[in-house]
Protein backbone atom coordinates (compact mmCIF):
# COMPACT_ATOMS: atom_id res chain seq x y z
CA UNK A 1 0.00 0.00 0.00
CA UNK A 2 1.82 3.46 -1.05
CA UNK A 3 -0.52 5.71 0.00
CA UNK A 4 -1.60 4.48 3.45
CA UNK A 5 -4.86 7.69 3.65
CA UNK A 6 -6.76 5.44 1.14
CA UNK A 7 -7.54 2.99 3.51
CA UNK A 8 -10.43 2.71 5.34
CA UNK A 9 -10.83 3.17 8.97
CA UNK A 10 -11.32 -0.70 9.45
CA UNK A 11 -8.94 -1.99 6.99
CA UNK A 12 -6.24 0.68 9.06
CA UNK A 13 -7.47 -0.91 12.49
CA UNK A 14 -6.59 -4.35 10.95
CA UNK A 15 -3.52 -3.30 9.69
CA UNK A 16 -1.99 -1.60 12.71
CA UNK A 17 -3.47 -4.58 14.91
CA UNK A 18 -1.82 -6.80 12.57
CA UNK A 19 1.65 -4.71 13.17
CA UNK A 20 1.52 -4.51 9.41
CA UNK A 21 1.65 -0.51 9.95
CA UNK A 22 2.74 0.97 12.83
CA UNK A 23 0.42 3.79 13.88
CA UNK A 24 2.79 6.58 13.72
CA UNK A 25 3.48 5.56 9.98
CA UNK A 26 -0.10 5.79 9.52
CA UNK A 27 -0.53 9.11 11.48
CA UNK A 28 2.60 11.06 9.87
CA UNK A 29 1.06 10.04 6.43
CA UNK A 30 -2.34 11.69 7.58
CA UNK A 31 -0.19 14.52 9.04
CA UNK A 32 1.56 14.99 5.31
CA UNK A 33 -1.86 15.03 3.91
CA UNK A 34 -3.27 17.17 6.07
CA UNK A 35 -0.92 19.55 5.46
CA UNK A 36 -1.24 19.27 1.34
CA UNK A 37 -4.97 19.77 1.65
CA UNK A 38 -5.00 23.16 3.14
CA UNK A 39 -6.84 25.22 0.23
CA UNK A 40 -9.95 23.15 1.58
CA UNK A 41 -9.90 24.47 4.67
CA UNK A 42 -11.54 21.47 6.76
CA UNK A 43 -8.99 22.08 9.69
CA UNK A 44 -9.27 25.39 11.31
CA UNK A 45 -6.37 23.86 14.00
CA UNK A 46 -3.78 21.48 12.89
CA UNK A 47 -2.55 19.12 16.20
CA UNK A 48 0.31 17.35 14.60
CA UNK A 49 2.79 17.23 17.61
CA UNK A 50 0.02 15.94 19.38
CA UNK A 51 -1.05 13.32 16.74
CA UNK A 52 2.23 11.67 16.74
CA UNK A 53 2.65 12.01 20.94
CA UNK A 54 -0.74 9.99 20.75
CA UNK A 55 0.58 7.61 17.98
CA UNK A 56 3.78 7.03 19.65
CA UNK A 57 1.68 6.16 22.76
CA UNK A 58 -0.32 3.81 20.62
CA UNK A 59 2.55 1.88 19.54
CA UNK A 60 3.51 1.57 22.65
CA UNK A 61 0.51 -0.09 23.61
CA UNK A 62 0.19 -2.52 21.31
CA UNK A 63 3.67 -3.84 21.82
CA UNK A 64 2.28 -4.84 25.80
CA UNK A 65 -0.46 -6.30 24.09
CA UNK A 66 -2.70 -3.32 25.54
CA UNK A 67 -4.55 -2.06 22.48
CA UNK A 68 -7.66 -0.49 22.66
CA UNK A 69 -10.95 -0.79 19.86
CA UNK A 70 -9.59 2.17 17.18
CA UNK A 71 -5.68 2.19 19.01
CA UNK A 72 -3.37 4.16 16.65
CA UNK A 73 -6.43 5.78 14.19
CA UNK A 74 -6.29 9.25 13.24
CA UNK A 75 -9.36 10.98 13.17
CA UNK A 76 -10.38 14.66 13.32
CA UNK A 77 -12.89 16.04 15.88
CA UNK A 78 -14.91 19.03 14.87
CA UNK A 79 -14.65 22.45 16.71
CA UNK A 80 -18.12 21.59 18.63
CA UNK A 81 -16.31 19.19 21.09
CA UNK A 82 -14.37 20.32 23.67
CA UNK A 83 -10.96 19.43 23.44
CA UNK A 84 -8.69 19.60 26.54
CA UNK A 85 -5.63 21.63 26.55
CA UNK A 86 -6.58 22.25 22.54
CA UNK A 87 -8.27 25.42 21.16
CA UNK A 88 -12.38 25.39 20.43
CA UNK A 89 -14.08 27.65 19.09
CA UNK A 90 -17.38 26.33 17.62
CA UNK A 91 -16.19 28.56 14.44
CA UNK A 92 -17.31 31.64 16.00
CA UNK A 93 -14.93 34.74 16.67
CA UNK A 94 -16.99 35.38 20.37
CA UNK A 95 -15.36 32.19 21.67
CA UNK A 96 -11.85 33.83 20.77
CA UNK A 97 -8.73 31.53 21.55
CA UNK A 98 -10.82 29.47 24.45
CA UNK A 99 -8.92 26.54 25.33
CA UNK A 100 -11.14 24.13 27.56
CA UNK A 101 -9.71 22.52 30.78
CA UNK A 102 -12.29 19.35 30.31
CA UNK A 103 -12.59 16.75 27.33
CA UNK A 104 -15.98 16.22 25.84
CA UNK A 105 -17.37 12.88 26.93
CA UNK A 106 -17.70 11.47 23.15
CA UNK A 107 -13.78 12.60 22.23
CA UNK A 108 -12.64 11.13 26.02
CA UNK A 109 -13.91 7.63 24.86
CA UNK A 110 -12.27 7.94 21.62
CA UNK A 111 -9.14 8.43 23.12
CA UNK A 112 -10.11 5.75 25.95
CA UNK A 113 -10.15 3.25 22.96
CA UNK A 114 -7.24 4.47 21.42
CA UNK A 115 -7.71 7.29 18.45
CA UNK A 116 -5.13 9.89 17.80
CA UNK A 117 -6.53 13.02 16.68
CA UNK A 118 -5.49 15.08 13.98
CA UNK A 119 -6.75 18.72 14.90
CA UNK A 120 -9.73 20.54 14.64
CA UNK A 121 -12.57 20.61 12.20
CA UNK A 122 -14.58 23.53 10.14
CA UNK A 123 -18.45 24.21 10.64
CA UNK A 124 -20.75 26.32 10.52
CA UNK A 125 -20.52 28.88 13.15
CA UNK A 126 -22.11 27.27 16.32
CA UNK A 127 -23.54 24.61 13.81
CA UNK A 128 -25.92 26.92 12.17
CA UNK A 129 -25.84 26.26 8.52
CA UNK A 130 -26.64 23.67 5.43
CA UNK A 131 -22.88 24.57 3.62
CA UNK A 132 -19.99 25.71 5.75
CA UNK A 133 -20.29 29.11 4.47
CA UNK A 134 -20.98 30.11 8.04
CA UNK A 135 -17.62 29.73 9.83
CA UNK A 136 -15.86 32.11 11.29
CA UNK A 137 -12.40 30.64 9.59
CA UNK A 138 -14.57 30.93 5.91
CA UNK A 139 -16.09 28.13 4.27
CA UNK A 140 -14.99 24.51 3.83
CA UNK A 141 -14.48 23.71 -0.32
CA UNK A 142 -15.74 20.38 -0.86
CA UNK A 143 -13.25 18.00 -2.57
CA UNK A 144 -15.58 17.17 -5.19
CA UNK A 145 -16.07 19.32 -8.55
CA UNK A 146 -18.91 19.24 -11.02
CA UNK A 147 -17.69 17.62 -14.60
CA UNK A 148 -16.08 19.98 -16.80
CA UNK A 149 -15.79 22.32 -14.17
CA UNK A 150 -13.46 23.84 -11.24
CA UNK A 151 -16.06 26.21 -9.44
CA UNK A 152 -15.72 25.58 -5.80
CA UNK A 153 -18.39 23.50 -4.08
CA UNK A 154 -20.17 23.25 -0.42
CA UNK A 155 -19.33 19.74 1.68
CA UNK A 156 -22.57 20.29 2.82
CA UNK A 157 -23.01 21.73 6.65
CA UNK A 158 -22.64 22.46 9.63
CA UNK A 159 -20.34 19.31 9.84
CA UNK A 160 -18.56 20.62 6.23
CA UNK A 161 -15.21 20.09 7.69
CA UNK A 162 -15.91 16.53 8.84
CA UNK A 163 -17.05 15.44 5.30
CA UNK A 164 -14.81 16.71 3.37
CA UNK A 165 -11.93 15.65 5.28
CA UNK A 166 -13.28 12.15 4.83
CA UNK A 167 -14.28 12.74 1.52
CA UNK A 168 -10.58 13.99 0.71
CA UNK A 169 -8.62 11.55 2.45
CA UNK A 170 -6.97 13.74 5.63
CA UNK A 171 -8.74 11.58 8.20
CA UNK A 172 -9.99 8.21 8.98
CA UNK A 173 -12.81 9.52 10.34
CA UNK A 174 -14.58 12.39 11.98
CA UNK A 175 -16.72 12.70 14.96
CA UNK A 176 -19.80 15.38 13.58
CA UNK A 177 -23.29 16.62 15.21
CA UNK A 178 -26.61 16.53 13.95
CA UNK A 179 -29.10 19.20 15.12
CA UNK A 180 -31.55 18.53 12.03
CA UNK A 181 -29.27 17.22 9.39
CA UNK A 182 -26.12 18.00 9.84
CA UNK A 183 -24.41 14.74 10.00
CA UNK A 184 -26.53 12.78 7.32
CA UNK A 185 -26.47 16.31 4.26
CA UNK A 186 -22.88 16.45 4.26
CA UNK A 187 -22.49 12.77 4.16
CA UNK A 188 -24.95 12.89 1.16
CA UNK A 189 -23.07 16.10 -0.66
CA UNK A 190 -19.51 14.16 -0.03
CA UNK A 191 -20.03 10.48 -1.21
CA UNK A 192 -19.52 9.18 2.48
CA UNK A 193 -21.46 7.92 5.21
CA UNK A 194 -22.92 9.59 8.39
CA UNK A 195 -25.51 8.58 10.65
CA UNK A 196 -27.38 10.41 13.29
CA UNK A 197 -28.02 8.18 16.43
CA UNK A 198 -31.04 8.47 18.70
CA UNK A 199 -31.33 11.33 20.83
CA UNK A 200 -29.65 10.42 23.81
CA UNK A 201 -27.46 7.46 22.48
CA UNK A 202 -24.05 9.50 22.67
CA UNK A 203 -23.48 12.34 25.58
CA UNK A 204 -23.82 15.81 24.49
CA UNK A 205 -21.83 16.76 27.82
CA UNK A 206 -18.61 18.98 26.45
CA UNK A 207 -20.51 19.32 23.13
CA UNK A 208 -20.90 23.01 22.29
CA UNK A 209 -24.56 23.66 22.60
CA UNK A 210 -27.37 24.61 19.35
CA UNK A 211 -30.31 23.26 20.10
CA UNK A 212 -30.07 21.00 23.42
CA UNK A 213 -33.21 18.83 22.62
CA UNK A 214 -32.20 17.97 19.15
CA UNK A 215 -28.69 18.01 19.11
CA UNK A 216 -26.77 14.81 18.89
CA UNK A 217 -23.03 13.80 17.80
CA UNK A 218 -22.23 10.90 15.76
CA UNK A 219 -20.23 9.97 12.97
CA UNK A 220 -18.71 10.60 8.99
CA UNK A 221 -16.55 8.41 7.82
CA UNK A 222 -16.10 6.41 4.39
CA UNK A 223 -18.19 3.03 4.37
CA UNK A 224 -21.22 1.83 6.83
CA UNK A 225 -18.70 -0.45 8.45
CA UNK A 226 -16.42 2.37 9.69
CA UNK A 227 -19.22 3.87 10.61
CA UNK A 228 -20.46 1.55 12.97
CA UNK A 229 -16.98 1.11 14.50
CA UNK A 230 -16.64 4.57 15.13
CA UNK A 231 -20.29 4.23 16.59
CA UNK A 232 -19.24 1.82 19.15
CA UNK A 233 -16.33 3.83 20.69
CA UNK A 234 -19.22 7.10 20.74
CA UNK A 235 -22.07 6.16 22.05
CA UNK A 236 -22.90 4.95 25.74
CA UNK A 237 -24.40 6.39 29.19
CA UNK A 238 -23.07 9.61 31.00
CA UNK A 239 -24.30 10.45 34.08
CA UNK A 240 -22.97 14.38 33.41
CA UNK A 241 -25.41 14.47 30.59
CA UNK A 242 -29.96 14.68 31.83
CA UNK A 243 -30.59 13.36 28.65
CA UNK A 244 -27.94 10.39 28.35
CA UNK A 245 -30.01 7.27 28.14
CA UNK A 246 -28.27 4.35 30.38
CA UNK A 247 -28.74 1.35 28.04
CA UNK A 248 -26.28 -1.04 26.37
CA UNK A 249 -24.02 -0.18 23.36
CA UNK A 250 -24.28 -2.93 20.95
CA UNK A 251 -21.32 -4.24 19.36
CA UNK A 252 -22.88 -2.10 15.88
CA UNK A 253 -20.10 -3.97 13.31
CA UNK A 254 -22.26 -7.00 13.89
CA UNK A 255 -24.80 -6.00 12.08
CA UNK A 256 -23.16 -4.30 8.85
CA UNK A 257 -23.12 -7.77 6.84
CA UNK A 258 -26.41 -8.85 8.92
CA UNK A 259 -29.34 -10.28 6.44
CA UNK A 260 -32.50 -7.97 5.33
CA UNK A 261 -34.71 -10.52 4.33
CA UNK A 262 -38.39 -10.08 5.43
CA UNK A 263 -37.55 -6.62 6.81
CA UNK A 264 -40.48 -4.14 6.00
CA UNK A 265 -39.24 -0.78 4.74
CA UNK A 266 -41.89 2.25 4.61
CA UNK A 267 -41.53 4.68 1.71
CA UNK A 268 -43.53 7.72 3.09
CA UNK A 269 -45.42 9.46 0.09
CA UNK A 270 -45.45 12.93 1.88
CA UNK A 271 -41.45 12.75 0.78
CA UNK A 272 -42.53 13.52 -2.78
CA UNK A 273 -42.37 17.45 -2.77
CA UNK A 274 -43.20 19.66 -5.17
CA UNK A 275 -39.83 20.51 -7.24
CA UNK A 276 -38.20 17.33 -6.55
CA UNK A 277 -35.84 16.68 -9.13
CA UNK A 278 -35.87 13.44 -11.22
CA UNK A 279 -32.82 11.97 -10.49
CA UNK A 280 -33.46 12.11 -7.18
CA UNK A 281 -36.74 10.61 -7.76
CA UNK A 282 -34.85 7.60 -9.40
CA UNK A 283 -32.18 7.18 -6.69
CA UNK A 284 -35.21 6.87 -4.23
CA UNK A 285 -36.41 4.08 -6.37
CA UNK A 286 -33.04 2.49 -7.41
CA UNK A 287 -32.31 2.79 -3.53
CA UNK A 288 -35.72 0.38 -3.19
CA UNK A 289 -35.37 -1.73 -5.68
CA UNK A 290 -31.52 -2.59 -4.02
CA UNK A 291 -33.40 -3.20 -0.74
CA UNK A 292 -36.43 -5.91 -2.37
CA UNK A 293 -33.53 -7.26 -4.26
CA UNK A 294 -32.16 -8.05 -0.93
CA UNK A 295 -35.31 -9.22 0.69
CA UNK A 296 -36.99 -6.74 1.98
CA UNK A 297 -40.45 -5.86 1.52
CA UNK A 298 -41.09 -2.06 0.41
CA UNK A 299 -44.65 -0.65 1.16
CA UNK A 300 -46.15 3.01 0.96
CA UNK A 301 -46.24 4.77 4.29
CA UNK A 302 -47.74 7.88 5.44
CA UNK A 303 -46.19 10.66 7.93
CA UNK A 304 -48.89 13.13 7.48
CA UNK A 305 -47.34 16.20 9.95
CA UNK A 306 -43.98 16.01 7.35
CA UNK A 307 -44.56 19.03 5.64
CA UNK A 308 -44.61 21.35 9.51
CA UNK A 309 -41.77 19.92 9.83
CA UNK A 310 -39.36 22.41 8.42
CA UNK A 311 -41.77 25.49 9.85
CA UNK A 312 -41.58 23.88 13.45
CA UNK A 313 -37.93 22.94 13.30
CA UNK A 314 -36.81 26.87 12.83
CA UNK A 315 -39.11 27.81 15.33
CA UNK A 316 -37.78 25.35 18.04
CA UNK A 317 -34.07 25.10 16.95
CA UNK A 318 -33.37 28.89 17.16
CA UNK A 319 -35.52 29.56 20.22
CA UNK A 320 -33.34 26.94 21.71
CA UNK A 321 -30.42 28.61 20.28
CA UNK A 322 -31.36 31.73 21.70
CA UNK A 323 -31.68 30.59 24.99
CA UNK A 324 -28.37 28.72 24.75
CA UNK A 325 -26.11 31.46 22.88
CA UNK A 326 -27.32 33.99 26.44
CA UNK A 327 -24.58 32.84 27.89
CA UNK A 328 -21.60 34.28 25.48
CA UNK A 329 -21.85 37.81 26.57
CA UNK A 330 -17.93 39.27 27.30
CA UNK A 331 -18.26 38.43 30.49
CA UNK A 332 -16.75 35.35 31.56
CA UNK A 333 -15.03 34.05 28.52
CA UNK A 334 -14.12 34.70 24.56
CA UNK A 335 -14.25 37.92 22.92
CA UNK A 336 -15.35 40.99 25.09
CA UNK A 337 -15.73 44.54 22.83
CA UNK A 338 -15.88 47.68 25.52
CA UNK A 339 -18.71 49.56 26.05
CA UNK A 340 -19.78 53.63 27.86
CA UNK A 341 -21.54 50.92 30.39
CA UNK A 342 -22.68 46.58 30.85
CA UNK A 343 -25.62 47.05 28.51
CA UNK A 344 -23.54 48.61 25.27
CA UNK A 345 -20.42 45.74 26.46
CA UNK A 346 -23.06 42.98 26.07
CA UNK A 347 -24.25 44.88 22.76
CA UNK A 348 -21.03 45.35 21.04
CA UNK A 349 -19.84 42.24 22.31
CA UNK A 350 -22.88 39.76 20.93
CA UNK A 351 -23.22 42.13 17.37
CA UNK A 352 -19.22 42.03 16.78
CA UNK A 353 -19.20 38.77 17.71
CA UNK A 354 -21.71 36.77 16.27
CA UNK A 355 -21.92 36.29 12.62
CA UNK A 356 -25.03 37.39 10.69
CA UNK A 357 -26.86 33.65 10.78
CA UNK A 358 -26.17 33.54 14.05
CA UNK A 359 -27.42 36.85 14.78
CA UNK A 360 -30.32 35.69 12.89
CA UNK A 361 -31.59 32.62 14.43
CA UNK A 362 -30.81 34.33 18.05
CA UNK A 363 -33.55 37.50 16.85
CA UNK A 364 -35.85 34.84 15.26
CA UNK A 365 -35.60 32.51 18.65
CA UNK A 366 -35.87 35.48 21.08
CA UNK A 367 -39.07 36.35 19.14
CA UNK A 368 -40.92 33.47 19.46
CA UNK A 369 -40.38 33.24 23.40
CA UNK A 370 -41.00 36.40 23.96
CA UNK A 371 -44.64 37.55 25.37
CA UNK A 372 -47.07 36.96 23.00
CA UNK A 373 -45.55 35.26 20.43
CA UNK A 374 -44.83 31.95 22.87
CA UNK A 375 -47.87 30.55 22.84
CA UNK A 376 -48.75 31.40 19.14
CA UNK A 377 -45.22 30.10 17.45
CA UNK A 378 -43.09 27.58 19.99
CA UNK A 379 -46.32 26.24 22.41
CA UNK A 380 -47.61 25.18 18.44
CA UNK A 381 -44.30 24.25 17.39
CA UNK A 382 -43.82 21.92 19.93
CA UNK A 383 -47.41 20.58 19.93
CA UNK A 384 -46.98 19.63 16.01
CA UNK A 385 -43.19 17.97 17.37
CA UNK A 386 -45.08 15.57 19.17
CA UNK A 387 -47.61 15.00 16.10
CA UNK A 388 -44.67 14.18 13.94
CA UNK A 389 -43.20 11.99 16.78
CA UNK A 390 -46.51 10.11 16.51
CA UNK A 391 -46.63 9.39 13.02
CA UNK A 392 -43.14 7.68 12.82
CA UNK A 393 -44.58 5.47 16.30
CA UNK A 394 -47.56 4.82 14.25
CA UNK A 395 -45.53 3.81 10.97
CA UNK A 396 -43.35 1.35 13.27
CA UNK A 397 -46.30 -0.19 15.32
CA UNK A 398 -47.41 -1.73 12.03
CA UNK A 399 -44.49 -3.48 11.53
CA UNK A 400 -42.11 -1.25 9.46
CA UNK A 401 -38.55 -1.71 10.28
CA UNK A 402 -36.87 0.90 8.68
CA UNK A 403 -38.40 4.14 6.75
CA UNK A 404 -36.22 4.83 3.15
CA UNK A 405 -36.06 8.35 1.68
CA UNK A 406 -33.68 10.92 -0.08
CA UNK A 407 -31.39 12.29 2.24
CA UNK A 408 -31.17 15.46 0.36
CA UNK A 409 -33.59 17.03 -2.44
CA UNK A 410 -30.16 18.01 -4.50
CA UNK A 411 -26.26 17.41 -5.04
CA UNK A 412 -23.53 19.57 -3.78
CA UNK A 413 -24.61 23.10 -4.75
CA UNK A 414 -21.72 25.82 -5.49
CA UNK A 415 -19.96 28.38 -2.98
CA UNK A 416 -22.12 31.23 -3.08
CA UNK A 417 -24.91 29.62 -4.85
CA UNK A 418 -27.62 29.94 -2.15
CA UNK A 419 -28.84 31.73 0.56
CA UNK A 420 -27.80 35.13 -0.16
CA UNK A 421 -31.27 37.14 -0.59
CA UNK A 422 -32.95 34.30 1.14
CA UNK A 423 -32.04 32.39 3.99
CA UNK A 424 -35.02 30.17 3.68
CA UNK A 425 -33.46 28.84 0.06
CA UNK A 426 -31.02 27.59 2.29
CA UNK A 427 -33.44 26.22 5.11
CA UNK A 428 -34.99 24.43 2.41
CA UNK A 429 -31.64 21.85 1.99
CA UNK A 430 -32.93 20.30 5.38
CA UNK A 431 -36.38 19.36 4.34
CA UNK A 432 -35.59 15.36 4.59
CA UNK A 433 -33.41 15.24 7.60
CA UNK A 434 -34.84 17.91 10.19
CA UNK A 435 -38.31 15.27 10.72
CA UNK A 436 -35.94 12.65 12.69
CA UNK A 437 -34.43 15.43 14.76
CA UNK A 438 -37.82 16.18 15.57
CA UNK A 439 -38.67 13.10 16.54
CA UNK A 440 -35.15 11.69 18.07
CA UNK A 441 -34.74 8.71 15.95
CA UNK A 442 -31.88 7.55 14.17
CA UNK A 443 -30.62 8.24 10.92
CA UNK A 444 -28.36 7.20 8.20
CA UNK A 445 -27.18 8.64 5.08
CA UNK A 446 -25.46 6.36 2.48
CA UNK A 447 -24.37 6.81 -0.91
CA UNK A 448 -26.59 5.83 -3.69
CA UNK A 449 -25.17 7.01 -6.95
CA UNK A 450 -23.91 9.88 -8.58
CA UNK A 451 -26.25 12.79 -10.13
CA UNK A 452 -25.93 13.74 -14.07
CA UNK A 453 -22.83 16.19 -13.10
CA UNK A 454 -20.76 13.60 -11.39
CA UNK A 455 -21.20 14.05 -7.90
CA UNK A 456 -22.29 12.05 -5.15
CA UNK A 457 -26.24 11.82 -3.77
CA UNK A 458 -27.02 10.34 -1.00
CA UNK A 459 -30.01 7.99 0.47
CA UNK A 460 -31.57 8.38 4.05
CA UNK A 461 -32.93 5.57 6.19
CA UNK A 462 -34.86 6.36 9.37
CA UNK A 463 -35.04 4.15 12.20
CA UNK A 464 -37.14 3.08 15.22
CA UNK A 465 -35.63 4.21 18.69
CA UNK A 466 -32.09 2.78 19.55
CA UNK A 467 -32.34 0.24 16.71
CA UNK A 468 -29.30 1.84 14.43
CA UNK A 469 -28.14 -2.00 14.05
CA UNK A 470 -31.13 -2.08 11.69
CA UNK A 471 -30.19 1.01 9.78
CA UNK A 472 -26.33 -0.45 9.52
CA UNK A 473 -27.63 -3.71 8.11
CA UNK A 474 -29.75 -2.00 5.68
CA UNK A 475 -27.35 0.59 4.76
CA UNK A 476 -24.56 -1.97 3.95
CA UNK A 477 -26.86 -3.48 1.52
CA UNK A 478 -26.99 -0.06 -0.35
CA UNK A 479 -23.07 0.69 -0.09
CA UNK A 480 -23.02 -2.88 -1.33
CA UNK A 481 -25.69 -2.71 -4.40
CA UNK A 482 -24.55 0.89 -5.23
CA UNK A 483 -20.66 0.39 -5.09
CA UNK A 484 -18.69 2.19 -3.29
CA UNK A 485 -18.22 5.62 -4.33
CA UNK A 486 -14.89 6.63 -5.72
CA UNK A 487 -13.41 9.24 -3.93
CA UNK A 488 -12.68 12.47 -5.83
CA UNK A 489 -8.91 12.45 -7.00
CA UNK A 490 -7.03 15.08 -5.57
CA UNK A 491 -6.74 18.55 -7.23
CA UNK A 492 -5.70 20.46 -3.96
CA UNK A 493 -2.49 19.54 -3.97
């Protein structure tokens, strides 16, 4: 093997098990690359004295026999997780230079079992965005390009930085977050794979907040089976984190490779919206016709509440946000801009500090808590959360194992493209993904194909509560069908 960042984050795990590879060969090869790909801007900190500290310390373990589930992988950690000792920011200039004293939960287990990380990621300032345009560092350019053409491309948001590093080669893996869609769009604009556990499957604690009752970190990385590693290492009960739900973590790799047959997959009709394009309408149906070839039954579902989704979602995400965001004011920590008293501090602070989507969703979530607008916009918006909540419950009790859809209604779109005169253009990329937020089920995106332009699009299946074993079976069969998607060559460096 010459170039050892074409591997996959399993066939690496074997290798370096294997003592095949050492990991610090592995690591300063991702270091190298890292370093190469810096006109796409997925790292916003590189850590490579502390990469090959951790590999050397991997090596070291395996040679006592002491190796842990992912010892000696490089991954990169986006700038949501608290990283101790090691700058985060969430991509937002009012953090400043914060450097925490605490490790997220999620990143402490990956470096329980072993990872080595390779620095920071890019997203979308305090994950509030559908393209990495967002960021206080500037956007994230997606590895892939459009036939025939060189105009720059999104990797899809807020977790831009974690696909297209995968996408492009400069990590194993990534750890990502999901508030509604954030793991599973950039998966889908990237040609990798990224699923979105149940709410309260991996700890938020040490997670930089959005919206606290949808958020949720998970995975990106290049085939369902890496996923489901990565999974493993992620997930499990933490008693610093309310919501943390104390249950078992499956061994998830089991069930990539699992058999389909006589699964029931729903195919809900409401999915069909008006402007869908037609290749997307035939991945959805080359995406069943993989799963019945497989076994598995395909029938017509209906989630009636699907189209308030969207409306509710950026009601309740940015009230949330609102509430959340208080709390970076100049006062205690990041960026603090002087003021003739506290009042113009706080105001120069938060408007010189925020970034104008962020300063958005903050107005829009204020708004709808304040005194009468509560009742009329988040009271409803909650109400037609727990509608939507009941027609997945409903879908399921009649036997339905997994729901199949689009995971986005188009491929990558360009830098610049969208969003400028109106930020609901933009809102509109999340119409397939923010409905299992809502609800806080789990959800995968997978590659299905590649659209009339050559890039990747992506397939979304939604499943019951805690039952992402299903959804890694069933995605497998897709990555297998569908082939693997090759990776964009490199034209960064």
């Amino acid at each position: 093997m010459t170039d050892l960042t074409q591997l996959t984050l399993a066939e690496a795990r074997d290798a370096v098990a294997a003592k095949t590879i050492s990991s610090t060969e592995i690591t300063k090869a991702f270091v190298d690359a890292v370093e190469k790909a810096r006109p796409l801007n997925a790292y916003v900190l590189e850590t490579p004295e502390k990469a090959l500290a951790m590999a050397k310390a991997s090596d070291e373990r395996i040679a006592k026999g002491q190796a842990g589930p992912l010892e000696g992988l490089p991954l990169g950690i986006k700038d949501l997780y608290a990283t101790e000792g090691t700058r985060t920011t969430a991509c937002s200039k009012i953090i400043g230079n914060f450097v925490p004293a605490y490790e997220s939960t999620v990143t402490s287990q990956l470096w329980r079992d072993g990872a080595v990380m390779l620095g920071k990621l890019n997203n979308d300032e305090f994950a509030m965005g559908s393209s990495n345009e967002t960021s206080a560092f500037g956007p994230v350019v997606s590895p892939w390009q459009r036939t025939g053409s060189n105009a720059k491309l999104v990797p899809g948001g807020s977790s831009g930085g974690s696909s297209a590093a995968v996408a492009a080669n400069i990590c194993l893996g990534a750890t990502a977050t999901d508030t509604g869609g954030s793991i599973r769009q950039p998966a889908a604009f990237t040609g990798t794979v990224g699923i979105k556990p149940t709410y309260g499957r991996c700890s938020r604690w040490g997670i930089v907040a959005f919206a606290s009752s949808l958020d949720q970190a998970g995975p990106i990385a290049k085939t369902v089976r890496d996923n489901a590693i990565l999974l493993r290492s992620m997930a499990g009960f933490d008693p610093k984190d309310s919501t943390s739900v104390d249950r078992p973590v499956p061994d998830y790799e089991k069930a990539v490779g699992a058999s389909v047959k006589g699964m029931k997959i729903g195919i809900p009709k409401e999915y069909r919206v008006d402007g869908m394009s037609a290749e997307i309408e035939a991945l959805w149906q080359k995406g069943a016709d993989m799963l019945r070839a497989a076994g598995a039954e395909i029938v017509e579902v209906s989630l009636p509440h699907t189209k308030y989704a969207l409306p509710a979602y950026y009601i309740v995400a940015p009230a949330e946000a609102s509430s959340n965001l208080a709390r970076y004011d100049g006062v205690r920590y990041g960026v603090r801009v002087p003021g003739k008293d506290i009042v113009s501090m706080y105001e120069n602070t938060r408007a010189e500090g925020f970034g104008k989507e962020v300063r958005r969703r903050i107005m829009i979530g204020t708004y709808v808590l304040s005194a009468g607008y509560y009742d009329a916009y988040y009271v409803r918006a909650q109400k037609i959360r727990t509608l939507i909540r009941q027609d997945f419950e409903k879908v399921y009790a009649q036997g339905v194992n997994a729901i199949l859809t689009p995971a986005t209604p188009s491929a990558a779109f360009g830098i610049g493209e969208k969003g400028g005169a109106d930020p609901v253009e933009m809102y509109l990329n999340d119409v397939f993904t923010v409905t299992v937020n809502m609800a806080g089920l789990p959800g995968i995106a997978v590659p299905g194909g590649l659209s009339t332009e050559g890039l990747p699009l992506g397939l979304q299946l939604i499943g019951r509560p805690f039952d992402e074993e299903t959804l890694f079976s069933l995605g497998e069969v897709i990555e297998q069908a569908a082939g693997r998607i090759a990776l964009p060559q490199r034209w960064w460096a």
